[in-house]
PDB file of N, CA and C in Angstrom:
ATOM      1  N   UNK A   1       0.840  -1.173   0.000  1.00  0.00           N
ATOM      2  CA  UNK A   1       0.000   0.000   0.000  1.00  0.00           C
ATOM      3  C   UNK A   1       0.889   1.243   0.000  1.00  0.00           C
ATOM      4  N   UNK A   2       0.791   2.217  -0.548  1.00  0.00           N
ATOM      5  CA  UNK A   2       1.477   3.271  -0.829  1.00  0.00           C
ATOM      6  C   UNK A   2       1.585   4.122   0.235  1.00  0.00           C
ATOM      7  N   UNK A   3       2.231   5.147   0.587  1.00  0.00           N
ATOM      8  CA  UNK A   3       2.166   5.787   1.612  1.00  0.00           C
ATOM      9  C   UNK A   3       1.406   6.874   1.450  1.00  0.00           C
ATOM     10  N   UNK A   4       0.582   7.358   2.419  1.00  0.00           N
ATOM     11  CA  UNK A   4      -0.620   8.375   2.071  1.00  0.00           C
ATOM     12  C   UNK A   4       0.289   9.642   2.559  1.00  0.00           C
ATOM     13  N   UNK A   5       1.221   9.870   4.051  1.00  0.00           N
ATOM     14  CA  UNK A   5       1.588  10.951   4.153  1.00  0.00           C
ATOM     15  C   UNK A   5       2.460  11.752   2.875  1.00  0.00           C
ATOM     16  N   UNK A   6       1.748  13.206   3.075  1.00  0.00           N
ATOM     17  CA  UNK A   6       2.293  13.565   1.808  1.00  0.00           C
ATOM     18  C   UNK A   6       1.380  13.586   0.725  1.00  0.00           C
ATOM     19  N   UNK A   7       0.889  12.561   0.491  1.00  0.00           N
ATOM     20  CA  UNK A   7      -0.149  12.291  -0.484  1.00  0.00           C
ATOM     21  C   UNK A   7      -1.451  13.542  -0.819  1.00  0.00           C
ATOM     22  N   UNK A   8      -1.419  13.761  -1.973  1.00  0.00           N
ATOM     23  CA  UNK A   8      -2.330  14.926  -2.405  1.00  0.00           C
ATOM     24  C   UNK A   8      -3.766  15.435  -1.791  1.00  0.00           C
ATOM     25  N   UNK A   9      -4.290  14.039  -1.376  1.00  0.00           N
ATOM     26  CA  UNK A   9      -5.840  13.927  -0.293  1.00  0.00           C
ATOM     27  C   UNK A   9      -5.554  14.180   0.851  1.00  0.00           C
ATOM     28  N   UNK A  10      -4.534  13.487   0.969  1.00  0.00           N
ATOM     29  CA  UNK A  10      -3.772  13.972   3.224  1.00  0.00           C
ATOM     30  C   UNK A  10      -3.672  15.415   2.802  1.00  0.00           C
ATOM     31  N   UNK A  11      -2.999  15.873   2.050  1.00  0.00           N
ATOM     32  CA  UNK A  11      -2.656  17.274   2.510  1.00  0.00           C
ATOM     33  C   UNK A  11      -3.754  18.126   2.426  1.00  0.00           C
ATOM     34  N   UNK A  12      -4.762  17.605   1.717  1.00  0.00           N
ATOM     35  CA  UNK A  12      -6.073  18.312   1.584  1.00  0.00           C
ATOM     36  C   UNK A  12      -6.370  18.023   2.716  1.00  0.00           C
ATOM     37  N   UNK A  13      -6.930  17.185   3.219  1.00  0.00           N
ATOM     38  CA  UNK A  13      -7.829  16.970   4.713  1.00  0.00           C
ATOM     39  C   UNK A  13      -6.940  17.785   5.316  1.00  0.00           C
ATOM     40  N   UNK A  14      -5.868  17.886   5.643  1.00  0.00           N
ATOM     41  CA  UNK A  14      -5.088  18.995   6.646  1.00  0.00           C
ATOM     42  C   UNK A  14      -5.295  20.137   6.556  1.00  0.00           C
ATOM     43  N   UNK A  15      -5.110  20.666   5.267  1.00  0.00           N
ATOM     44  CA  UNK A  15      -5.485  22.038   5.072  1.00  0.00           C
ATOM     45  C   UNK A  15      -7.390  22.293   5.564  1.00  0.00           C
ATOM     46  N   UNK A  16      -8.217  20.932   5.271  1.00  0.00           N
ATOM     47  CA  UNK A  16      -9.394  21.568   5.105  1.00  0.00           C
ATOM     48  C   UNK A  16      -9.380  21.157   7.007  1.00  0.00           C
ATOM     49  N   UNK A  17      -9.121  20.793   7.937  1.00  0.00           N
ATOM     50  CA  UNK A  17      -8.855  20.370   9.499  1.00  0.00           C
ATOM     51  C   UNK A  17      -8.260  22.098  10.016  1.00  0.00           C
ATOM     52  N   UNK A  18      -7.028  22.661   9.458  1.00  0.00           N
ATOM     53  CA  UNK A  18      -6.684  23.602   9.946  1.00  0.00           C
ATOM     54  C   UNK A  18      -7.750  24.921   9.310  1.00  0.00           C
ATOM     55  N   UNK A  19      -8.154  24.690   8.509  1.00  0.00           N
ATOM     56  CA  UNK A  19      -9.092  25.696   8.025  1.00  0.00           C
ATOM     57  C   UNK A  19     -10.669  25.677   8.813  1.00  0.00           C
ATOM     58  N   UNK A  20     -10.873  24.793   9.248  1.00  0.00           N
ATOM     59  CA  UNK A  20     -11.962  24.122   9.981  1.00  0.00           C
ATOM     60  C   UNK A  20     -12.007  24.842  11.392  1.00  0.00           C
ATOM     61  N   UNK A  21     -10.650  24.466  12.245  1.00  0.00           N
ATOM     62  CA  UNK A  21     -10.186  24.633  13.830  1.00  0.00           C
ATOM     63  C   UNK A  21     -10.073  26.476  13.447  1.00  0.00           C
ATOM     64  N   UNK A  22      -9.255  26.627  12.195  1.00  0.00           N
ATOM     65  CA  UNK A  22      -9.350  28.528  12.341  1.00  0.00           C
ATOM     66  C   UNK A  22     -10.900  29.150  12.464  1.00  0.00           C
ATOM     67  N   UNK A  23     -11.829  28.738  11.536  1.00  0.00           N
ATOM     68  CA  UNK A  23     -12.891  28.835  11.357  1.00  0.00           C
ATOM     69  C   UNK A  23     -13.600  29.138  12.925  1.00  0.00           C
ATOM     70  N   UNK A  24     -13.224  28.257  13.456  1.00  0.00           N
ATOM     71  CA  UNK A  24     -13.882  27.737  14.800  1.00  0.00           C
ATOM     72  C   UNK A  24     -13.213  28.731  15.729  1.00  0.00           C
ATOM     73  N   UNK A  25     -12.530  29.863  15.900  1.00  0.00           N
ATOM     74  CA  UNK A  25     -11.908  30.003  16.282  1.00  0.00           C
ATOM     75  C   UNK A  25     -11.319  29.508  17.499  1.00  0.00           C
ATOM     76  N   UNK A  26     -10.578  28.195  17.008  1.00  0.00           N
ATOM     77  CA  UNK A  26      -9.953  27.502  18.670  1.00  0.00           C
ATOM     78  C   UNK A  26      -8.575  27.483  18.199  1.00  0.00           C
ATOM     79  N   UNK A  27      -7.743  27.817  19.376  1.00  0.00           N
ATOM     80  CA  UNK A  27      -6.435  27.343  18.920  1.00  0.00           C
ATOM     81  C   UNK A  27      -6.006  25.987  19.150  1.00  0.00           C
ATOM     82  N   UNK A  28      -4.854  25.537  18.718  1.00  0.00           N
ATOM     83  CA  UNK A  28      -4.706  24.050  18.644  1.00  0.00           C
ATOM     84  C   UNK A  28      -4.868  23.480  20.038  1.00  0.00           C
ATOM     85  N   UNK A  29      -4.424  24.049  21.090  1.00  0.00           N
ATOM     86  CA  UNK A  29      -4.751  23.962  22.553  1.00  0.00           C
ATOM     87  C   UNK A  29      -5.808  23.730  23.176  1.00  0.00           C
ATOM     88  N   UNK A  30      -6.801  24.508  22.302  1.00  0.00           N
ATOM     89  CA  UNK A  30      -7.901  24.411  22.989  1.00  0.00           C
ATOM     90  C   UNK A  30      -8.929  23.154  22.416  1.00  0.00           C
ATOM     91  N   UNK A  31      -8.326  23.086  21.275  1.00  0.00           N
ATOM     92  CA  UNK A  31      -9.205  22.259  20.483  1.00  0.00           C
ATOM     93  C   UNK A  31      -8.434  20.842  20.622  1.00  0.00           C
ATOM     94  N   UNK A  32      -7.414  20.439  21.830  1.00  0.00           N
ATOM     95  CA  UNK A  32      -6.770  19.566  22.189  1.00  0.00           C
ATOM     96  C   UNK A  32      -7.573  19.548  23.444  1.00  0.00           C
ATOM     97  N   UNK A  33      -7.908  20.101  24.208  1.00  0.00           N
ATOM     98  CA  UNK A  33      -8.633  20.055  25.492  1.00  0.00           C
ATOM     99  C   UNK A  33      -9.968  19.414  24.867  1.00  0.00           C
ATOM    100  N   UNK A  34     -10.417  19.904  23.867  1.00  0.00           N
ATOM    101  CA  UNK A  34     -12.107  19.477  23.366  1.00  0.00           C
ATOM    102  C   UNK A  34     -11.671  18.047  23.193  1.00  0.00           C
ATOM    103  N   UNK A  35     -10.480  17.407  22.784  1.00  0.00           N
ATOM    104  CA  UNK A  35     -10.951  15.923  22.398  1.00  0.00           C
ATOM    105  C   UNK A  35     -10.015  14.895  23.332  1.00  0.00           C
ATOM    106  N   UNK A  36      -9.886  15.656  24.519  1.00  0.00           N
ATOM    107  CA  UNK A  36      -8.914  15.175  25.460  1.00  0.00           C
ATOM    108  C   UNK A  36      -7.775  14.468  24.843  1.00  0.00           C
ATOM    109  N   UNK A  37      -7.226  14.908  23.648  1.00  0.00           N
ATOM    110  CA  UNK A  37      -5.865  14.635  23.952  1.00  0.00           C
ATOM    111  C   UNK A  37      -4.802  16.030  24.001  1.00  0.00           C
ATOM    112  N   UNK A  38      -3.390  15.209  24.053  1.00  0.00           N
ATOM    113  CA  UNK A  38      -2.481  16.586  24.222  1.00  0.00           C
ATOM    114  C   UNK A  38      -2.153  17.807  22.471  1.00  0.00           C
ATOM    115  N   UNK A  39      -2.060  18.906  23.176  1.00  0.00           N
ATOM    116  CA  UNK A  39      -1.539  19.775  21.854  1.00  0.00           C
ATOM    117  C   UNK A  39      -0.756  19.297  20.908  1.00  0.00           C
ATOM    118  N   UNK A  40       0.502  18.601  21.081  1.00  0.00           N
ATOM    119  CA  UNK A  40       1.037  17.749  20.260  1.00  0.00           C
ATOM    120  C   UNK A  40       0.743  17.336  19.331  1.00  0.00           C
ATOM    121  N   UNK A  41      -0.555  16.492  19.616  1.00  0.00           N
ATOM    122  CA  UNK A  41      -1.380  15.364  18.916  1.00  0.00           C
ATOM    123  C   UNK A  41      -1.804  16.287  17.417  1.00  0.00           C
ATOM    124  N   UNK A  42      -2.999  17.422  17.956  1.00  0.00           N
ATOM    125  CA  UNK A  42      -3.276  18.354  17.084  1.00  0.00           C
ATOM    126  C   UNK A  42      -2.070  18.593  15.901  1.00  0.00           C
ATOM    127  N   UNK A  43      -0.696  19.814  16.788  1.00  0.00           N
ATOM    128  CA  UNK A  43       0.313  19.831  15.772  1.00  0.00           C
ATOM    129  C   UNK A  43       0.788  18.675  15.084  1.00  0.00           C
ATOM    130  N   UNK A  44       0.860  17.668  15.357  1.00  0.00           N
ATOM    131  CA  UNK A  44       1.236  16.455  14.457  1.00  0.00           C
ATOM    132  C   UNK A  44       0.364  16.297  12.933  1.00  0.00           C
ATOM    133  N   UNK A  45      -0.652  16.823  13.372  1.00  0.00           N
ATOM    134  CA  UNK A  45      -1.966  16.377  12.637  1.00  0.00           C
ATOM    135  C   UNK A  45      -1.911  17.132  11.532  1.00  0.00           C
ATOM    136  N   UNK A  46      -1.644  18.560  12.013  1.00  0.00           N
ATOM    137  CA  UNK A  46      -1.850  19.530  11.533  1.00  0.00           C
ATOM    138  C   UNK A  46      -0.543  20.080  10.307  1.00  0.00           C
ATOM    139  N   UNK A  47       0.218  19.546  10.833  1.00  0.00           N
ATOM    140  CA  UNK A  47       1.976  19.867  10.247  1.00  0.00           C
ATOM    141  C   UNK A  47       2.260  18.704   9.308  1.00  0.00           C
ATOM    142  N   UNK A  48       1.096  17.171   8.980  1.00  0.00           N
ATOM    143  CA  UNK A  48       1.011  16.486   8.106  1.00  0.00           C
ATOM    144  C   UNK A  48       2.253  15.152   8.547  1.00  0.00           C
ATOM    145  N   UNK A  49       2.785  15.271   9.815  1.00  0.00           N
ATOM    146  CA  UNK A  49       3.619  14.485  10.230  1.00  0.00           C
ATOM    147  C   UNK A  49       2.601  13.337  10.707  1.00  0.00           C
ATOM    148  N   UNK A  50       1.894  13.296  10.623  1.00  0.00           N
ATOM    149  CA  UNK A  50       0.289  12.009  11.229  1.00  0.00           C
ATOM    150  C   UNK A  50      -0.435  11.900  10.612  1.00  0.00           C
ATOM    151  N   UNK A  51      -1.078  10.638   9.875  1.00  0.00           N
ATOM    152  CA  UNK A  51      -2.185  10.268   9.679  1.00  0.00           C
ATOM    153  C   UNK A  51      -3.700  10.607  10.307  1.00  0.00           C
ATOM    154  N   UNK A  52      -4.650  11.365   9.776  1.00  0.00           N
ATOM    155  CA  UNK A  52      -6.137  10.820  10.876  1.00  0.00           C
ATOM    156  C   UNK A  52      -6.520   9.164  10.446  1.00  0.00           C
ATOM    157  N   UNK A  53      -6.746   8.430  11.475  1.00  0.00           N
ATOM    158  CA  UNK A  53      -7.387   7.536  11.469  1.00  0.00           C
ATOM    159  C   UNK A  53      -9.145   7.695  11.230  1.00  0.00           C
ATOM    160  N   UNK A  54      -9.535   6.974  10.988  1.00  0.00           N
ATOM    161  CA  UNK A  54     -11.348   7.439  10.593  1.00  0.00           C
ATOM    162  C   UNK A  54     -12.168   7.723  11.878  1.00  0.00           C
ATOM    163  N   UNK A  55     -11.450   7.212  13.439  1.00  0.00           N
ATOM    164  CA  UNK A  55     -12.270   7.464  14.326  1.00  0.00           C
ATOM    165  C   UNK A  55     -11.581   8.548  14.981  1.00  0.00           C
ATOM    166  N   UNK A  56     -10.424   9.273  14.782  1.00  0.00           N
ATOM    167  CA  UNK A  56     -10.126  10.535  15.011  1.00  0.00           C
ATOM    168  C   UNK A  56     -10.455  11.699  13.927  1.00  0.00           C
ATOM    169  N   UNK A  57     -11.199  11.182  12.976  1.00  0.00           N
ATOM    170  CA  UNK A  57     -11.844  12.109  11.764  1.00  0.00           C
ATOM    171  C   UNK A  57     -13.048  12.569  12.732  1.00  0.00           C
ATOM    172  N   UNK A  58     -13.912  11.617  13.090  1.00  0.00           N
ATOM    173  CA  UNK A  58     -15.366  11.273  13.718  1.00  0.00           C
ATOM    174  C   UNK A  58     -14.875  12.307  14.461  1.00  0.00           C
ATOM    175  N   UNK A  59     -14.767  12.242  15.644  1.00  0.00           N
ATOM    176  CA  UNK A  59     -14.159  13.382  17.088  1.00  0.00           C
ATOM    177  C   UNK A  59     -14.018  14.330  16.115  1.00  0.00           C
ATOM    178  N   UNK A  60     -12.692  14.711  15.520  1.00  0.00           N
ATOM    179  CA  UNK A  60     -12.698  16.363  14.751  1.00  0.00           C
ATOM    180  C   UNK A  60     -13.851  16.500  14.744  1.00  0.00           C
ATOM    181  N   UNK A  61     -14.587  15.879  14.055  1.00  0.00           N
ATOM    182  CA  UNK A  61     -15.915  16.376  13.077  1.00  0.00           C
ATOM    183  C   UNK A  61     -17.079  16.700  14.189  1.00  0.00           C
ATOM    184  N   UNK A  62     -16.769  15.901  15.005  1.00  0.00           N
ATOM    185  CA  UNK A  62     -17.524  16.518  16.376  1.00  0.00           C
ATOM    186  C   UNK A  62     -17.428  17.923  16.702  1.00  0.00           C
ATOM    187  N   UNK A  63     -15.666  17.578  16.966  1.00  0.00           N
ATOM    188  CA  UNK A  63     -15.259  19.094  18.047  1.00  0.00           C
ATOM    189  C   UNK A  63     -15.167  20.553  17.106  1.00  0.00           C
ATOM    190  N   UNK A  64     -15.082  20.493  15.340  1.00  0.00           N
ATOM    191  CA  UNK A  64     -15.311  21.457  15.165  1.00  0.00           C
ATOM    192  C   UNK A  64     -16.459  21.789  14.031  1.00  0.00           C
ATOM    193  N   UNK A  65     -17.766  20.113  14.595  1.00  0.00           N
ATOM    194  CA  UNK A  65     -18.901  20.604  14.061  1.00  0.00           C
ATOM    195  C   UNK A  65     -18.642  20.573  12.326  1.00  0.00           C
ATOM    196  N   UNK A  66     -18.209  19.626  12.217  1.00  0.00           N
ATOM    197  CA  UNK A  66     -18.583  19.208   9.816  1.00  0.00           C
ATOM    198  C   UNK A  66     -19.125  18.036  10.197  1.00  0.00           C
ATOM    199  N   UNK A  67     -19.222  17.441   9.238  1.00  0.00           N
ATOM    200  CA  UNK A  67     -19.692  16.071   8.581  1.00  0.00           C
ATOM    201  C   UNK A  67     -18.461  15.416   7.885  1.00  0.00           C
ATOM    202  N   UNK A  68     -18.178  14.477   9.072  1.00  0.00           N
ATOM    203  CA  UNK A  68     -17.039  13.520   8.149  1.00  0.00           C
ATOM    204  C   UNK A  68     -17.369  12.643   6.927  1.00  0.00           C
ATOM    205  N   UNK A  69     -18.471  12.342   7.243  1.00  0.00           N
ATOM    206  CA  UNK A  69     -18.489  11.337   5.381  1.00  0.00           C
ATOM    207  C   UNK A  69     -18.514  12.681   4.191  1.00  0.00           C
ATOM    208  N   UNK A  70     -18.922  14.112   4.668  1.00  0.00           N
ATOM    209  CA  UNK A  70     -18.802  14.992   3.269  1.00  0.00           C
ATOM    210  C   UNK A  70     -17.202  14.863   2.840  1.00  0.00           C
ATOM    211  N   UNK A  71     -16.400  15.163   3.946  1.00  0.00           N
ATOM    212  CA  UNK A  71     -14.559  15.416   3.389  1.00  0.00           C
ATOM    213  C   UNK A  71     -14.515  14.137   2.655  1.00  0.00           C
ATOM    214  N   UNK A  72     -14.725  13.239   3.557  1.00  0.00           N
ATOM    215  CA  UNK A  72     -14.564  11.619   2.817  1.00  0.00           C
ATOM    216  C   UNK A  72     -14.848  11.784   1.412  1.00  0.00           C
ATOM    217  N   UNK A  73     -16.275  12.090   1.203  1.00  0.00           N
ATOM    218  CA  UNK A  73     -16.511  11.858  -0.019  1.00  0.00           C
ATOM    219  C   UNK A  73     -15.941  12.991  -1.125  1.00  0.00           C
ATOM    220  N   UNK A  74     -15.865  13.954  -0.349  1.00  0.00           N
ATOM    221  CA  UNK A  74     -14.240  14.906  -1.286  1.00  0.00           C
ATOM    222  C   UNK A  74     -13.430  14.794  -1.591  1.00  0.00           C
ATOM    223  N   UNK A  75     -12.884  13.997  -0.837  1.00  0.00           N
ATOM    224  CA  UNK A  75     -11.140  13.252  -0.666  1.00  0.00           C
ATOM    225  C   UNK A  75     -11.391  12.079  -2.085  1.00  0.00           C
ATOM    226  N   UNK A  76     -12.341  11.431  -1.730  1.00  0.00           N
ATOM    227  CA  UNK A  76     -12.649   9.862  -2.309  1.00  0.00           C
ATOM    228  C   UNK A  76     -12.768  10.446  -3.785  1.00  0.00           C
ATOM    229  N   UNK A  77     -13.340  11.668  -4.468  1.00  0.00           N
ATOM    230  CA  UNK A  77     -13.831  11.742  -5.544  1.00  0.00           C
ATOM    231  C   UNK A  77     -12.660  13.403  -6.099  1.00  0.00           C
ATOM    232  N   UNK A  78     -11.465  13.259  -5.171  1.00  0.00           N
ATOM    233  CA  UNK A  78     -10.176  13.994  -5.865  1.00  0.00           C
ATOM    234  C   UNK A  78      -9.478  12.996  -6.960  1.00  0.00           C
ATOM    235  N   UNK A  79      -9.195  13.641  -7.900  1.00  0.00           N
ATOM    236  CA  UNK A  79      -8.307  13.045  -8.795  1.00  0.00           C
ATOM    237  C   UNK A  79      -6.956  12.916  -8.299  1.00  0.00           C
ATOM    238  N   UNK A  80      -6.280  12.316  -8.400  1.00  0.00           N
ATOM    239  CA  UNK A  80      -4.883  12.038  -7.978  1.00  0.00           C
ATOM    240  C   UNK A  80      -3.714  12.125  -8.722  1.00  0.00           C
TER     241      UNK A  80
END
């Protein structure tokens, strides 16, 4: 299986995650307190050094309020 970090859809979901949390106005801190884990976690996420897994998509999509199957189905129907 190819490696996704890096990959043209990861970097989209990141950009559309940090565009999301700005939106919201939370900083990464705070929006690390909303899903009880540490700030770290966020910057990892955010700086494209981490994968989201689909049940840390779910939570985002909670804590800053989208619909994870819409990105999904954005991501899913990018050309590559």
């Amino acid at each position: 299986m190819p490696k996704t970090l890096g990959d043209q859809r990861h970097d989209a979901l990141v950009r559309f995650l940090v565009e999301k949390r700005t939106e919201a106005g939370l900083k990464q801190v705070e929006l690390a307190k909303s899903m009880k884990v540490y700030q770290s976690f966020i910057a990892r996420l955010e700086s494209g050094e981490r994968r989201v897994d689909v049940v840390e998509l779910i939570k985002l999509s909670e804590a800053l309020d989208f619909d994870a199957s819409e990105i999904v189905h954005k991501l899913a129907s990018m050309d590559e």
